[in-house]
PDB file of N, CA and C in Angstrom:
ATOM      1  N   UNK A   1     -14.936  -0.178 -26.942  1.00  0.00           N
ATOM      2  CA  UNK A   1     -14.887   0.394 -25.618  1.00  0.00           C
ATOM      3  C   UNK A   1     -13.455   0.854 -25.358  1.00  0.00           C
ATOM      4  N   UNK A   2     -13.508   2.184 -24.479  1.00  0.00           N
ATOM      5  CA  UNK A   2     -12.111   2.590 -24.293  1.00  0.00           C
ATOM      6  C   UNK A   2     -11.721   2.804 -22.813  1.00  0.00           C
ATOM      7  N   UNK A   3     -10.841   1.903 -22.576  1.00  0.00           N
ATOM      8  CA  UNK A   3     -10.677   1.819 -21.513  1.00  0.00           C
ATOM      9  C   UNK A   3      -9.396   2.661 -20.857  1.00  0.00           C
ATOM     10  N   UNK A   4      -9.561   3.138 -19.316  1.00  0.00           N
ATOM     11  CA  UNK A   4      -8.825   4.465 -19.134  1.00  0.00           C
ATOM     12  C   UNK A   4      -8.423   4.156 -17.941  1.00  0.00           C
ATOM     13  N   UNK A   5      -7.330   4.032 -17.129  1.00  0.00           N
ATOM     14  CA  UNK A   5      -6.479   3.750 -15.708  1.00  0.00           C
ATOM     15  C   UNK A   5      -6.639   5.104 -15.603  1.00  0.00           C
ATOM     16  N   UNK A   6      -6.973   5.482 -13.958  1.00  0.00           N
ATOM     17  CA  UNK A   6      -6.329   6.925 -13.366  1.00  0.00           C
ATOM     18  C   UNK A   6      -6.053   6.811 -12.066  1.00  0.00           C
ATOM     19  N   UNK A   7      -4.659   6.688 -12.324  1.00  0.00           N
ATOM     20  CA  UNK A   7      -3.848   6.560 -10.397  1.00  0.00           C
ATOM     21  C   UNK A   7      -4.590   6.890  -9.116  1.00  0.00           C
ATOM     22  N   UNK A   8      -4.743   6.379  -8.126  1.00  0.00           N
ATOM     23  CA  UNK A   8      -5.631   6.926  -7.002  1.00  0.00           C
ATOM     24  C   UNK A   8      -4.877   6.300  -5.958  1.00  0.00           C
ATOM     25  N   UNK A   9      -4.711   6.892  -4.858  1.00  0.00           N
ATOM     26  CA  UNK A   9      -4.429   6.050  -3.526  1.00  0.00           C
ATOM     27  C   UNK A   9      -5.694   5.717  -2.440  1.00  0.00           C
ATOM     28  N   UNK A  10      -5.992   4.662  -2.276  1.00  0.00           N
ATOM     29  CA  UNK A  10      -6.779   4.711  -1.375  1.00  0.00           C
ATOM     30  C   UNK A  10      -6.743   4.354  -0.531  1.00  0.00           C
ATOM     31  N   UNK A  11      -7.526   4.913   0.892  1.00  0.00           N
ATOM     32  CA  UNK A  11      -7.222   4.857   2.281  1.00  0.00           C
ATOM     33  C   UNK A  11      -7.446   3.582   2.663  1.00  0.00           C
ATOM     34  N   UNK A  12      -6.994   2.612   3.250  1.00  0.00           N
ATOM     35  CA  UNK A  12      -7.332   1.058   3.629  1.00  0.00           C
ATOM     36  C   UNK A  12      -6.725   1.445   4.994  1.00  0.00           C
ATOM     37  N   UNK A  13      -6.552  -0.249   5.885  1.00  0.00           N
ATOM     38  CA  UNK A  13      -6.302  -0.246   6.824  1.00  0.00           C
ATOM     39  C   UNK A  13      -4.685  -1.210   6.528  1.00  0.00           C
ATOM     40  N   UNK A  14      -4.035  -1.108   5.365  1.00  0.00           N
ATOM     41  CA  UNK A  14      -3.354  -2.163   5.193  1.00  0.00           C
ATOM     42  C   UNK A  14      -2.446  -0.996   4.258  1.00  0.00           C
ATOM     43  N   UNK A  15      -1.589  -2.068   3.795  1.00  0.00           N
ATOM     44  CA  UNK A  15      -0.356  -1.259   2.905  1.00  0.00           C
ATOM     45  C   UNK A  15      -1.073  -1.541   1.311  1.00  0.00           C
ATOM     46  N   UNK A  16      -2.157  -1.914   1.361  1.00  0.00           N
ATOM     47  CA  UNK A  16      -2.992  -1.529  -0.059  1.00  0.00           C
ATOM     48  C   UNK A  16      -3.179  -0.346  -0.786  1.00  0.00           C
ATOM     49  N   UNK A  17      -2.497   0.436  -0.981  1.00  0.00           N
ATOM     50  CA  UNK A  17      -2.555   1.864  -1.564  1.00  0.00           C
ATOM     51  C   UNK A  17      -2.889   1.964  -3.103  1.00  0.00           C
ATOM     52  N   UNK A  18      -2.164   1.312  -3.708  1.00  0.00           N
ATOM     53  CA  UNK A  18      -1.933   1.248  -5.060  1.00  0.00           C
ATOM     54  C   UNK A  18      -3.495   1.299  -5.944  1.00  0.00           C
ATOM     55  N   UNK A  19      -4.306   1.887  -6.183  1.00  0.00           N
ATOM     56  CA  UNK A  19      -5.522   1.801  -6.475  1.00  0.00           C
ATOM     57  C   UNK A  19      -5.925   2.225  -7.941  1.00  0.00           C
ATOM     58  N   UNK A  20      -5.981   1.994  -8.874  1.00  0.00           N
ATOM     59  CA  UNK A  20      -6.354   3.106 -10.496  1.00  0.00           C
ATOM     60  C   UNK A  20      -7.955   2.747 -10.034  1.00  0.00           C
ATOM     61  N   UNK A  21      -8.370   4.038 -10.834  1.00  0.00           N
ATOM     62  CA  UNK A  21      -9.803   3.990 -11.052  1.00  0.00           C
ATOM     63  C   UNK A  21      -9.800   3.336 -12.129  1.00  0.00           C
ATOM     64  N   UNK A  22     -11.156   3.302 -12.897  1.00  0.00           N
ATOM     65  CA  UNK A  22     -11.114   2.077 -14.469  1.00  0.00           C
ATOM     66  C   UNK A  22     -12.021   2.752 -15.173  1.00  0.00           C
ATOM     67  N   UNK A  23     -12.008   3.544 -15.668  1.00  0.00           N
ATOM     68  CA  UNK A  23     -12.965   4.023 -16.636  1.00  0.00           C
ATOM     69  C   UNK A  23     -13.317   3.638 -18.137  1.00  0.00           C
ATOM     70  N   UNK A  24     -14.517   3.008 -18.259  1.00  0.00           N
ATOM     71  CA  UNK A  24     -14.618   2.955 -19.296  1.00  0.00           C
ATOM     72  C   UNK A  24     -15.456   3.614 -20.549  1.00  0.00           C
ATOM     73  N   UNK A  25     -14.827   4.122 -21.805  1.00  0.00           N
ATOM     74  CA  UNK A  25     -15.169   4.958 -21.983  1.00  0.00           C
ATOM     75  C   UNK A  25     -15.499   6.661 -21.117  1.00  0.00           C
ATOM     76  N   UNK A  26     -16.620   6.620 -20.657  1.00  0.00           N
ATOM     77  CA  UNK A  26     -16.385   8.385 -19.853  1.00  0.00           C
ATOM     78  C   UNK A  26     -17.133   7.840 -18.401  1.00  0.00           C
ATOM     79  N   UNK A  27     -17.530   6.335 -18.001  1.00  0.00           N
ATOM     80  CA  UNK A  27     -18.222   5.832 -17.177  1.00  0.00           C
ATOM     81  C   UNK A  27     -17.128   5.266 -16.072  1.00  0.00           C
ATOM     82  N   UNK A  28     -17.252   5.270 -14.497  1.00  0.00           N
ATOM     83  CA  UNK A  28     -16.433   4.964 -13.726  1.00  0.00           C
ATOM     84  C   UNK A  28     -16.926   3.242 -13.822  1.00  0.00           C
ATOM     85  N   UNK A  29     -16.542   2.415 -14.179  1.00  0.00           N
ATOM     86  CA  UNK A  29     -16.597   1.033 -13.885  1.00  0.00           C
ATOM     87  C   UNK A  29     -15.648   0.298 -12.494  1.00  0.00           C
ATOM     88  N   UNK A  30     -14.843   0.784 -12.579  1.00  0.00           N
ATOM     89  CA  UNK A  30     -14.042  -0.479 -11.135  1.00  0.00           C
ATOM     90  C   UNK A  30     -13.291   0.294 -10.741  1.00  0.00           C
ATOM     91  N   UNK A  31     -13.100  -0.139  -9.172  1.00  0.00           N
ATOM     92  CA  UNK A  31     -11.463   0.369  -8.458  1.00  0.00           C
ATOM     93  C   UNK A  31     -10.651  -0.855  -8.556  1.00  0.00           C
ATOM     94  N   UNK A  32      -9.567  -1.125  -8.821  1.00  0.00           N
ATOM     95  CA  UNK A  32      -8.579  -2.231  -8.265  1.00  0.00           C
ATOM     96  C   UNK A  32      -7.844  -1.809  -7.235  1.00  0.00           C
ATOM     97  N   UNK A  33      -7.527  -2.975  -6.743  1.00  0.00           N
ATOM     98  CA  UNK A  33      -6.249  -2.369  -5.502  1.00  0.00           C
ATOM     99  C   UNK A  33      -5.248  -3.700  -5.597  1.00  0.00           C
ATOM    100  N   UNK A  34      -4.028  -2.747  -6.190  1.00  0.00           N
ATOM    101  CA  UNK A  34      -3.148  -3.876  -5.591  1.00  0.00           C
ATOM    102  C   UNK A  34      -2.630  -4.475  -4.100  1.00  0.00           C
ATOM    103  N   UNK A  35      -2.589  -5.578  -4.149  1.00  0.00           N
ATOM    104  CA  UNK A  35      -2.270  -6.386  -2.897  1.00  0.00           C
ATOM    105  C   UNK A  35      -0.701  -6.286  -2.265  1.00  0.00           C
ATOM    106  N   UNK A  36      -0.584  -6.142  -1.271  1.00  0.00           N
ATOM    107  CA  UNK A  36       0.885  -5.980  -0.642  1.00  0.00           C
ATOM    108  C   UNK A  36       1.319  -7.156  -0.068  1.00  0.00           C
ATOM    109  N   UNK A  37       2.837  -7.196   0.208  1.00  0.00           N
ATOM    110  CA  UNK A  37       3.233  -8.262   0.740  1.00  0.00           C
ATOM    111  C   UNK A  37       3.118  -9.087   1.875  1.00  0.00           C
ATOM    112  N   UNK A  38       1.439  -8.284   2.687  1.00  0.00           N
ATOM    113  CA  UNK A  38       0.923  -8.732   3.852  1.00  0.00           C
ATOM    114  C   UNK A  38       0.157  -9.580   3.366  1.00  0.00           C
ATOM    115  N   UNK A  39      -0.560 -10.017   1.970  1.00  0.00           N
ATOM    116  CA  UNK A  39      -1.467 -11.010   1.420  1.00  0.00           C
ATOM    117  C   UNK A  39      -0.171 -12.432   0.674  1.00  0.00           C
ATOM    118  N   UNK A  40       0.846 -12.405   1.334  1.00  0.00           N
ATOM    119  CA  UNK A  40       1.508 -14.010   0.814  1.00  0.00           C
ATOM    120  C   UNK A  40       1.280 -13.993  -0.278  1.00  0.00           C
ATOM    121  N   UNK A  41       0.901 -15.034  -0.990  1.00  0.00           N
ATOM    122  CA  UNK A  41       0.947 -15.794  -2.495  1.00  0.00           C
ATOM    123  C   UNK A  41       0.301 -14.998  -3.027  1.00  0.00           C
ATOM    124  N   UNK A  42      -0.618 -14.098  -2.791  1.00  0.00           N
ATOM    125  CA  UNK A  42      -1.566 -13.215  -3.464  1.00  0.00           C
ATOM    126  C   UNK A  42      -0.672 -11.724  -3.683  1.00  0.00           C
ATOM    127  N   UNK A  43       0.499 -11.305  -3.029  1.00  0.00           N
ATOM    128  CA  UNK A  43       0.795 -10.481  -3.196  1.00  0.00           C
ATOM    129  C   UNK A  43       1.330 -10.062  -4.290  1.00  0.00           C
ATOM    130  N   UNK A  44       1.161  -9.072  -4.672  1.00  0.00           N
ATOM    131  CA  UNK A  44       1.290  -8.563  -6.259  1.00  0.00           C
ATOM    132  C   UNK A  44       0.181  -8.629  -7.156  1.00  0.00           C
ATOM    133  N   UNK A  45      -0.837  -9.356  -6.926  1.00  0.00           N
ATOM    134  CA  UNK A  45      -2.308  -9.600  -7.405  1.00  0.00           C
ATOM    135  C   UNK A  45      -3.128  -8.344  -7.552  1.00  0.00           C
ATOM    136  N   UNK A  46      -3.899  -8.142  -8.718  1.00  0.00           N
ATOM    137  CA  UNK A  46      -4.939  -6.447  -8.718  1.00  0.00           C
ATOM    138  C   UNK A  46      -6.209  -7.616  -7.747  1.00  0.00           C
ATOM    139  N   UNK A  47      -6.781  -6.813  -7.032  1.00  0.00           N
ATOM    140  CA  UNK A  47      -8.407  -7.076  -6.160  1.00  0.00           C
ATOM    141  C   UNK A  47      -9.149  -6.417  -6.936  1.00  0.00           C
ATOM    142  N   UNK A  48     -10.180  -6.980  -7.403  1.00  0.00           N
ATOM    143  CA  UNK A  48     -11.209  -5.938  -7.512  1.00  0.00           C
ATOM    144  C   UNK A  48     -11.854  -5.096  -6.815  1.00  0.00           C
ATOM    145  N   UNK A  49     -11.786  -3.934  -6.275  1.00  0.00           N
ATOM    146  CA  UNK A  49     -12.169  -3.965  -4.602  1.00  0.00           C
ATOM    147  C   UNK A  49     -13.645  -3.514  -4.931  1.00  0.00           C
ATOM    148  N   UNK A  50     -13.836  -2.928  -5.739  1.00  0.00           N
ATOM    149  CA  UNK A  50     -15.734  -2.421  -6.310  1.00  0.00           C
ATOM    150  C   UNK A  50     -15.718  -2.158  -7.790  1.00  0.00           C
ATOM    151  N   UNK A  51     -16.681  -2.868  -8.432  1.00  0.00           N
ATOM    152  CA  UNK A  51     -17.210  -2.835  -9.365  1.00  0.00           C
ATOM    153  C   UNK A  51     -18.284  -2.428 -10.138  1.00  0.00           C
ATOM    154  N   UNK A  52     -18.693  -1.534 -11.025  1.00  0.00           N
ATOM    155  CA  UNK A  52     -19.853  -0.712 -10.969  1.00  0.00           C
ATOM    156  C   UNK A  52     -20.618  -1.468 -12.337  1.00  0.00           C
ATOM    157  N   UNK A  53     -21.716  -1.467 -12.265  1.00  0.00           N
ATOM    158  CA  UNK A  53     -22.233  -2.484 -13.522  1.00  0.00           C
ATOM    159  C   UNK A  53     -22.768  -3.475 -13.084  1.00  0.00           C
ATOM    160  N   UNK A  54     -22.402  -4.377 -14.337  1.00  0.00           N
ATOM    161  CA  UNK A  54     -22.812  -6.175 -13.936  1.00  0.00           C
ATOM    162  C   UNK A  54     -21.788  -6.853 -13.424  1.00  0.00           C
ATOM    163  N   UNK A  55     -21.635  -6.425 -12.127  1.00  0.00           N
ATOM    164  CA  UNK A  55     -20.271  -7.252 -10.911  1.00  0.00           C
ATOM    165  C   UNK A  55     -21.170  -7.179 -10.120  1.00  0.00           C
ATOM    166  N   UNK A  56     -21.517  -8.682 -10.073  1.00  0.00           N
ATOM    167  CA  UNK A  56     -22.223  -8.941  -8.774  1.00  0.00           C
ATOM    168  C   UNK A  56     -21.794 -10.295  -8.192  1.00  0.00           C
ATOM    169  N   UNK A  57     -20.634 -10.345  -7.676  1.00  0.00           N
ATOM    170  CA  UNK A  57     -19.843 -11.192  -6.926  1.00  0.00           C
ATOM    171  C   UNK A  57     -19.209 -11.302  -5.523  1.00  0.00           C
ATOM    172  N   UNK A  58     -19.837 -11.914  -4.844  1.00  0.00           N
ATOM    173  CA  UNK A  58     -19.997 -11.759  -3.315  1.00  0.00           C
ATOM    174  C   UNK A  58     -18.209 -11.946  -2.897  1.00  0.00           C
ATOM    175  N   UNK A  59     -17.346 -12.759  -3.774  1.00  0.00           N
ATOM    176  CA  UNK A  59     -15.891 -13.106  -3.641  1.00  0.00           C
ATOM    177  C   UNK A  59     -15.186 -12.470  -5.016  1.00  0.00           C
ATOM    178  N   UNK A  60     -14.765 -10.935  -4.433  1.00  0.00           N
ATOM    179  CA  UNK A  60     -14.182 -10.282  -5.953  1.00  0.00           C
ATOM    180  C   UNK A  60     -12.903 -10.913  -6.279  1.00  0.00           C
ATOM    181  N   UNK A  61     -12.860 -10.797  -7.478  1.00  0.00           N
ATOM    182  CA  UNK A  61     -11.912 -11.647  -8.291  1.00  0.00           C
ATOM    183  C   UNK A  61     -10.541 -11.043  -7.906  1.00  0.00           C
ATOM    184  N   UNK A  62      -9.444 -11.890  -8.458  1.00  0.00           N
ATOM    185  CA  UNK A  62      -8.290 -11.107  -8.254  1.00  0.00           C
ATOM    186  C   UNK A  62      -7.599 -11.323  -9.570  1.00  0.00           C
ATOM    187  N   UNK A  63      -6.513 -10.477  -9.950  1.00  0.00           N
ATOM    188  CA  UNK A  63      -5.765 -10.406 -11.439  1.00  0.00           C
ATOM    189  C   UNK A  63      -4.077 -10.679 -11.095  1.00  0.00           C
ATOM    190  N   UNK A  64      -3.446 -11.436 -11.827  1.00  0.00           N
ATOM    191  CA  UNK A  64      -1.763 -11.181 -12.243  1.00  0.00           C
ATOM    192  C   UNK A  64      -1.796 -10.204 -12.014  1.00  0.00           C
ATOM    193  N   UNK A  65      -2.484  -9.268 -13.056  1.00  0.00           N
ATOM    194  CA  UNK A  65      -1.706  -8.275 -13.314  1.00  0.00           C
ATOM    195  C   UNK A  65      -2.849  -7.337 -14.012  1.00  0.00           C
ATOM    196  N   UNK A  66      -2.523  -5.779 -14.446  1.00  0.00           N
ATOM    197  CA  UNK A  66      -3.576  -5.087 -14.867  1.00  0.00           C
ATOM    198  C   UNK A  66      -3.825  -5.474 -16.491  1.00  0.00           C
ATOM    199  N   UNK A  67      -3.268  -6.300 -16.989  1.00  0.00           N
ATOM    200  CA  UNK A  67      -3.695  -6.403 -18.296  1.00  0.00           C
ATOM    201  C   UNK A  67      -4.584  -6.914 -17.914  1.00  0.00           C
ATOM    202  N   UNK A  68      -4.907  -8.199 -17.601  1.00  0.00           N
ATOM    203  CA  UNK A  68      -5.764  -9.046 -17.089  1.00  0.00           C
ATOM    204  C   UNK A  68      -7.045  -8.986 -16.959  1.00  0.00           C
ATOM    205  N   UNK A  69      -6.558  -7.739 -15.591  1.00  0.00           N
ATOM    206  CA  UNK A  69      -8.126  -7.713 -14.457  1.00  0.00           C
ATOM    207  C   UNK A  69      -8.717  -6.310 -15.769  1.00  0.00           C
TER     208      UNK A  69
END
């Protein structure tokens, strides 16, 4: 599987901007959004914010970092 980041900003209500799409192979699988320094201990963390597939998790996960998530 080949996996593909493509920069996106997305509109939130927060200083969450930081967003890659996740493509895998030629299929859109996930948005992440990184977390800002309004989320404390979590800040700097990727969110999963939607997941396309088999993500079916009512509490999306969060990552270090993009190797990770």
């Amino acid at each position: 599987m080949n996996l593909r980041l493509q920069p996106v900003q997305v509109a939130t209500d927060s200083d969450d901007t930081e967003s890659p799409l996740v493509f895998a192979d030629r299929y859109l699988v996930a948005v992440l959004v990184h977390l800002s320094d309004e989320h404390g201990a979590e800040a700097g963390m990727w969110l999963l914010e939607v997941g396309f597939g088999p993500v079916n998790d009512p509490d999306p996960p969060k990552f270090a970092d993009l190797d990770e998530a």
